[in-house]
N, C-alpha and C. Protein backbone atom coordinates (compact mmCIF):
# COMPACT_ATOMS: atom_id res chain seq x y z
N UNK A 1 -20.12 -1.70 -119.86
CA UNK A 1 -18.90 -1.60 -119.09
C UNK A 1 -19.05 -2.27 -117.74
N UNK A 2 -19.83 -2.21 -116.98
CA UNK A 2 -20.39 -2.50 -115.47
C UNK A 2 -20.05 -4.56 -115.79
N UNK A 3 -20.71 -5.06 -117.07
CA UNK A 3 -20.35 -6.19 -117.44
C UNK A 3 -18.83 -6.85 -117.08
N UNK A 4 -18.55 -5.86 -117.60
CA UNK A 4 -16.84 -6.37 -117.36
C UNK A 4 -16.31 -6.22 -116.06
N UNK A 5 -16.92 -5.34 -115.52
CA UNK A 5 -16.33 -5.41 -113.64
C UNK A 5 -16.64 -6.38 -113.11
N UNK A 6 -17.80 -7.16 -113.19
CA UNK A 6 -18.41 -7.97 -112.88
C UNK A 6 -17.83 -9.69 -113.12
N UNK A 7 -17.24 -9.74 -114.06
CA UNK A 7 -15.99 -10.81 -114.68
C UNK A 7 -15.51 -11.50 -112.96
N UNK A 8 -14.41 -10.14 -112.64
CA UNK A 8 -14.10 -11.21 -111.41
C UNK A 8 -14.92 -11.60 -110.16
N UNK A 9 -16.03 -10.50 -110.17
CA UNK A 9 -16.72 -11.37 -109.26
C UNK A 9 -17.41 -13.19 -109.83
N UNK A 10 -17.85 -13.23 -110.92
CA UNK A 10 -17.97 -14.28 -111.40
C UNK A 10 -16.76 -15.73 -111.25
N UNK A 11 -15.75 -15.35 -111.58
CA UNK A 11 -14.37 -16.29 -110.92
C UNK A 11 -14.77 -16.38 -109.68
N UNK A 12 -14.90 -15.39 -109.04
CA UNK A 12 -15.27 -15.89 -107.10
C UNK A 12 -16.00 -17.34 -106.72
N UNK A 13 -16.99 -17.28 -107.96
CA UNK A 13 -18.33 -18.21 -107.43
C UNK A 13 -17.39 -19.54 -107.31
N UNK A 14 -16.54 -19.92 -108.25
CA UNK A 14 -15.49 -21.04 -108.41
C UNK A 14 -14.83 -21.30 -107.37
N UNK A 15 -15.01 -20.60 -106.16
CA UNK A 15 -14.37 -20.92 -105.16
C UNK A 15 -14.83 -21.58 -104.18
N UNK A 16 -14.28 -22.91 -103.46
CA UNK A 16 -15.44 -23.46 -102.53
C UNK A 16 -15.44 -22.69 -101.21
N UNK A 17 -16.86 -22.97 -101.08
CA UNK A 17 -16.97 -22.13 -99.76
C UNK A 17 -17.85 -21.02 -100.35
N UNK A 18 -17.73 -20.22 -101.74
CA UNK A 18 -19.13 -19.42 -102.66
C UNK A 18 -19.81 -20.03 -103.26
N UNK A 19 -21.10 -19.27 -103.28
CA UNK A 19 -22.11 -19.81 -104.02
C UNK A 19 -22.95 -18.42 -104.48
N UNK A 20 -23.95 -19.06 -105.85
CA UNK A 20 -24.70 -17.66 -105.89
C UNK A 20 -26.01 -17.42 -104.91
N UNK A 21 -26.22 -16.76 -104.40
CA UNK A 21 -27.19 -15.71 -103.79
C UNK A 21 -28.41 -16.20 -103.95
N UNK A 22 -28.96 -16.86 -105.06
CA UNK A 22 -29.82 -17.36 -105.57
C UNK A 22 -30.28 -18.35 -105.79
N UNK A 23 -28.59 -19.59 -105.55
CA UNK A 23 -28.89 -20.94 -106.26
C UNK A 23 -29.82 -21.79 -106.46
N UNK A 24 -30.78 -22.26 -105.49
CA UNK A 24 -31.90 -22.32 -105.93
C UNK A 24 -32.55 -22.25 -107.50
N UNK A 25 -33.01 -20.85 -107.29
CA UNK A 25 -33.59 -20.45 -108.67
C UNK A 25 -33.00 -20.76 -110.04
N UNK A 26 -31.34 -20.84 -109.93
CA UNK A 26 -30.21 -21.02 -110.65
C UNK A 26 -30.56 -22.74 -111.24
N UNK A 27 -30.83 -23.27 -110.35
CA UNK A 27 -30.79 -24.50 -110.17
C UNK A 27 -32.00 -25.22 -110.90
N UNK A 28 -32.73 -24.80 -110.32
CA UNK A 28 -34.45 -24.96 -111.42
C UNK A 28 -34.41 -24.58 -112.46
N UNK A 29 -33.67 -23.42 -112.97
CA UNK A 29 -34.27 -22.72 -114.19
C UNK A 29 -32.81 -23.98 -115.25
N UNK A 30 -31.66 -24.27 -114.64
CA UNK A 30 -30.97 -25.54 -115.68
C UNK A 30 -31.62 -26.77 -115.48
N UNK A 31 -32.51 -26.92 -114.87
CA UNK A 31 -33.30 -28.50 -114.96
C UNK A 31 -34.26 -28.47 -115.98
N UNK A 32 -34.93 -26.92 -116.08
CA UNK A 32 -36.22 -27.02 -117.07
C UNK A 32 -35.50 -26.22 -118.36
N UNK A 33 -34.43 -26.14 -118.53
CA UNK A 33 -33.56 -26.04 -119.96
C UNK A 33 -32.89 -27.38 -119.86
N UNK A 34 -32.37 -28.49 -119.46
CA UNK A 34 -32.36 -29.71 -119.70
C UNK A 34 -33.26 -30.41 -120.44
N UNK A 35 -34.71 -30.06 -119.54
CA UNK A 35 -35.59 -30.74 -119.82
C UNK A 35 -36.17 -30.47 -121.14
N UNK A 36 -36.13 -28.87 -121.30
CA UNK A 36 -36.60 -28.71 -123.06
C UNK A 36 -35.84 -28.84 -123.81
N UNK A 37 -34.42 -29.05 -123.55
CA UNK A 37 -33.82 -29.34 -124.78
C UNK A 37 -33.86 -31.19 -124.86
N UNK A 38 -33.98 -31.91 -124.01
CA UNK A 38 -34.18 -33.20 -124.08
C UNK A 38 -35.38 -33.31 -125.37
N UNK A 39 -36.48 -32.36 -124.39
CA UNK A 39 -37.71 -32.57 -125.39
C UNK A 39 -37.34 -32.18 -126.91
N UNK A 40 -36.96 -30.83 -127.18
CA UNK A 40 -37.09 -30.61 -128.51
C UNK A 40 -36.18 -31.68 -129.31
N UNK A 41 -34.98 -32.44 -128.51
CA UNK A 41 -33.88 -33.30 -129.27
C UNK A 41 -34.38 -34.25 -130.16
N UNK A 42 -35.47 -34.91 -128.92
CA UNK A 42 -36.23 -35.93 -128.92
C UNK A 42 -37.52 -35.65 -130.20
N UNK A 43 -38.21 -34.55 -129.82
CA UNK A 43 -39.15 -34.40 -130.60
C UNK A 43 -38.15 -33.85 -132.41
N UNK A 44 -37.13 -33.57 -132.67
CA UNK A 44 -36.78 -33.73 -133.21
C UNK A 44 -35.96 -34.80 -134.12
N UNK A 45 -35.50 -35.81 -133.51
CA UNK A 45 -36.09 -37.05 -134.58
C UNK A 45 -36.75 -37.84 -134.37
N UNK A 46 -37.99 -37.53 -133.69
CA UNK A 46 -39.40 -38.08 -133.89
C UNK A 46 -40.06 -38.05 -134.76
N UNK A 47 -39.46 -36.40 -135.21
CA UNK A 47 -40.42 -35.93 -136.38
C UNK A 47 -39.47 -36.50 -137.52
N UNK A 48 -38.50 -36.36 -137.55
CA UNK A 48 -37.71 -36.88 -138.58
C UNK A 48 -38.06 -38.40 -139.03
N UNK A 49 -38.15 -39.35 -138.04
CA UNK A 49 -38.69 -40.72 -138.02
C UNK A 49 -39.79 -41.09 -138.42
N UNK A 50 -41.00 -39.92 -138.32
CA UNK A 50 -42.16 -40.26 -138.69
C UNK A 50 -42.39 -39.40 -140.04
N UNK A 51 -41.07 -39.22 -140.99
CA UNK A 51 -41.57 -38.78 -142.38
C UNK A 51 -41.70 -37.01 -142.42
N UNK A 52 -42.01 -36.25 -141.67
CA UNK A 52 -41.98 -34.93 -141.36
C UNK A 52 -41.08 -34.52 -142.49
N UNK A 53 -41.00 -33.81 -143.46
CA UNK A 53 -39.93 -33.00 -144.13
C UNK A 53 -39.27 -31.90 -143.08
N UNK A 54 -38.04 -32.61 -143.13
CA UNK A 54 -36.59 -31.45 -142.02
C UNK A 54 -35.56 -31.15 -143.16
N UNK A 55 -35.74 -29.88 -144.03
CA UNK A 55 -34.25 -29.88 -144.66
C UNK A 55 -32.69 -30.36 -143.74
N UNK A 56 -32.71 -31.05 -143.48
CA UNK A 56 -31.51 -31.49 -142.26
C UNK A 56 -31.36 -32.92 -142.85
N UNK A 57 -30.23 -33.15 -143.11
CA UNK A 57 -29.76 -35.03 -143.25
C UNK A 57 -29.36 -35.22 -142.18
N UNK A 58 -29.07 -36.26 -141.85
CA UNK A 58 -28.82 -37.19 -140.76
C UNK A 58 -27.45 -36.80 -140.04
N UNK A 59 -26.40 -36.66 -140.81
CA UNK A 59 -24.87 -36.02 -140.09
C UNK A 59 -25.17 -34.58 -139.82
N UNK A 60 -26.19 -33.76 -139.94
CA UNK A 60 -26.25 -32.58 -139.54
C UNK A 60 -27.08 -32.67 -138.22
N UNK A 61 -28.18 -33.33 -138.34
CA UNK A 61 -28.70 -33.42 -137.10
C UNK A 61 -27.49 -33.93 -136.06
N UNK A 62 -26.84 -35.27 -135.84
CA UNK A 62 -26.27 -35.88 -135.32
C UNK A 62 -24.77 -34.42 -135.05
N UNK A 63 -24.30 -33.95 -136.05
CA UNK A 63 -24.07 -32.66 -135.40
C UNK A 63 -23.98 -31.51 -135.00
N UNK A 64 -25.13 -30.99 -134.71
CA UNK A 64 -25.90 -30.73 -133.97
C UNK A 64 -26.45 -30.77 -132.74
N UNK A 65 -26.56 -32.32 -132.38
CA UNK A 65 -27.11 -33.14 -131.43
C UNK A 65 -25.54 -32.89 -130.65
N UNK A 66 -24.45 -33.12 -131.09
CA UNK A 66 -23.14 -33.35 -130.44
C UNK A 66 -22.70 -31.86 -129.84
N UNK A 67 -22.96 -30.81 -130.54
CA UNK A 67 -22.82 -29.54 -130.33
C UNK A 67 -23.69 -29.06 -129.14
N UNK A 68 -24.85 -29.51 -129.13
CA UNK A 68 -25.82 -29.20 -128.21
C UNK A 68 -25.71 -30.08 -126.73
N UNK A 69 -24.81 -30.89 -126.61
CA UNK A 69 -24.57 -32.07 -125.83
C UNK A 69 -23.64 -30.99 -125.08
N UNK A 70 -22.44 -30.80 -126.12
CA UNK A 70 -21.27 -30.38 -125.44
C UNK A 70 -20.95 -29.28 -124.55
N UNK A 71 -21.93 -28.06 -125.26
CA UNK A 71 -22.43 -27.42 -124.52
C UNK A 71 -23.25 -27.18 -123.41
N UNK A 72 -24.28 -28.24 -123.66
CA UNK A 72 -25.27 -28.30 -121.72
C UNK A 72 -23.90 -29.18 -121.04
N UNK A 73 -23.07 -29.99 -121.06
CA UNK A 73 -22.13 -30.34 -120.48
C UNK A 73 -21.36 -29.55 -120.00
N UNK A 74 -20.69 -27.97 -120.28
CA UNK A 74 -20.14 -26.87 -120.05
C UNK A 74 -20.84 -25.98 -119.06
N UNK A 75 -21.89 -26.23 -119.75
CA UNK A 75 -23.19 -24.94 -118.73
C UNK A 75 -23.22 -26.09 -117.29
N UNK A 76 -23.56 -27.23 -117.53
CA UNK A 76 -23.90 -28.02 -116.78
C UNK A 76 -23.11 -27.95 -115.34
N UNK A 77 -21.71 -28.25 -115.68
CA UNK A 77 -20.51 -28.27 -114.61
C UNK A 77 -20.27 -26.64 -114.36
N UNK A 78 -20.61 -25.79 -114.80
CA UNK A 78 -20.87 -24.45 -114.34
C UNK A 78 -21.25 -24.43 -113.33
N UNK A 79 -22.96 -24.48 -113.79
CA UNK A 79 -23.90 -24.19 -112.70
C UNK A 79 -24.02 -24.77 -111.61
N UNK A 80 -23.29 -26.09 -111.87
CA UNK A 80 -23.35 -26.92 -110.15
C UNK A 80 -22.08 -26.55 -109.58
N UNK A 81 -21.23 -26.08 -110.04
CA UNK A 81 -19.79 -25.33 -108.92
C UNK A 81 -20.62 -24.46 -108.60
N UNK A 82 -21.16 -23.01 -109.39
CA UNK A 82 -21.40 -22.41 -108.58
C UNK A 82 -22.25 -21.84 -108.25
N UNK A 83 -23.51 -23.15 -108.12
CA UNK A 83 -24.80 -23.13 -107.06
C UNK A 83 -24.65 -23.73 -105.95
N UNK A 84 -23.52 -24.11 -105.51
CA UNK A 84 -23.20 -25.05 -104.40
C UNK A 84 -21.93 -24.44 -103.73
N UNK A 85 -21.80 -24.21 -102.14
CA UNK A 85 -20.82 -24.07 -101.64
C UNK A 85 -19.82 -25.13 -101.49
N UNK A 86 -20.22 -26.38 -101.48
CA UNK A 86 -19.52 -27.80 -100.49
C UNK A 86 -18.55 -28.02 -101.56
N UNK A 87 -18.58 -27.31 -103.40
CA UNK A 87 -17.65 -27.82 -104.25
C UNK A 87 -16.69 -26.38 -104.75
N UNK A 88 -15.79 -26.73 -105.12
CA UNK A 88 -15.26 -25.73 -105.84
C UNK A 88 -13.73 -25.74 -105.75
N UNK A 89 -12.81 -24.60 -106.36
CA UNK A 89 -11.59 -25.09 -106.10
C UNK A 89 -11.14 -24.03 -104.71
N UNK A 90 -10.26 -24.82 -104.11
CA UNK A 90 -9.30 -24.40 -102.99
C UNK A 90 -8.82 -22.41 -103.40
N UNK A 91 -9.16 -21.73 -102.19
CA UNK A 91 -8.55 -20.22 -102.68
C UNK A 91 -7.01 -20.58 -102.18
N UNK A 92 -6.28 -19.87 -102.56
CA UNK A 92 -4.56 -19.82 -102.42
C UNK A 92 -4.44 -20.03 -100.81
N UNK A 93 -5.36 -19.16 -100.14
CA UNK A 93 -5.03 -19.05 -98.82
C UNK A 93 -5.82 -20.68 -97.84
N UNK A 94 -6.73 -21.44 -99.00
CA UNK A 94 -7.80 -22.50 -97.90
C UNK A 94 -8.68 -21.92 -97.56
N UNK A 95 -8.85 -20.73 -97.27
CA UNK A 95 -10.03 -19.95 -96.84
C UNK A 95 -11.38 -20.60 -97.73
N UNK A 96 -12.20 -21.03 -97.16
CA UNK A 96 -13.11 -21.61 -97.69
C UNK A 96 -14.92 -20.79 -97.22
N UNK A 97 -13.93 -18.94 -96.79
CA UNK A 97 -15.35 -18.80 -96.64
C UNK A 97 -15.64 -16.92 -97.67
């Protein structure tokens, strides 16, 4: 329940002028989930390329690959609104603090 109270503070962060408390940490921990999913993408048709048996054909990987794109793209523009004060949208009032 406490989850769900918590909802609108989350909308807040969207506002410029907020940021999280933390960003930083926020910030590192989506560079090194970038970075492993680059790796496993990669190491996944590596292995595919070099003969490896993947029950997976080629349009499943590929979507897959598109699914997994679309999503760090979502998370992505998340986490940089709201790890950063300098972006975000306008509150009703301009208040930007």
């Amino acid at each position: 329940m406490a989850l769900l109270l918590d909802i609108p503070k989350f909308f807040e962060l969207f506002k410029e002028g907020k940021e999280l408390s933390n960003a930083a940490t926020w910030k590192n921990r989506t560079i090194a989930t970038n970075a492993l999913l680059a790796l496993f993408g990669t190491g996944l048709g590596l292995a595919k390329t070099l003969g490896y048996p993947l029950s997976l054909d080629n349009d499943t990987i590929q979507n897959l690959a598109a699914g997994v794109v679309a999503a760090v793209g979502v998370v992505n523009a998340i986490m940089h609104t709201i790890t950063s004060s300098k972006v975000g949208m306008p509150s009703k009032s301009g208040d930007t603090n």
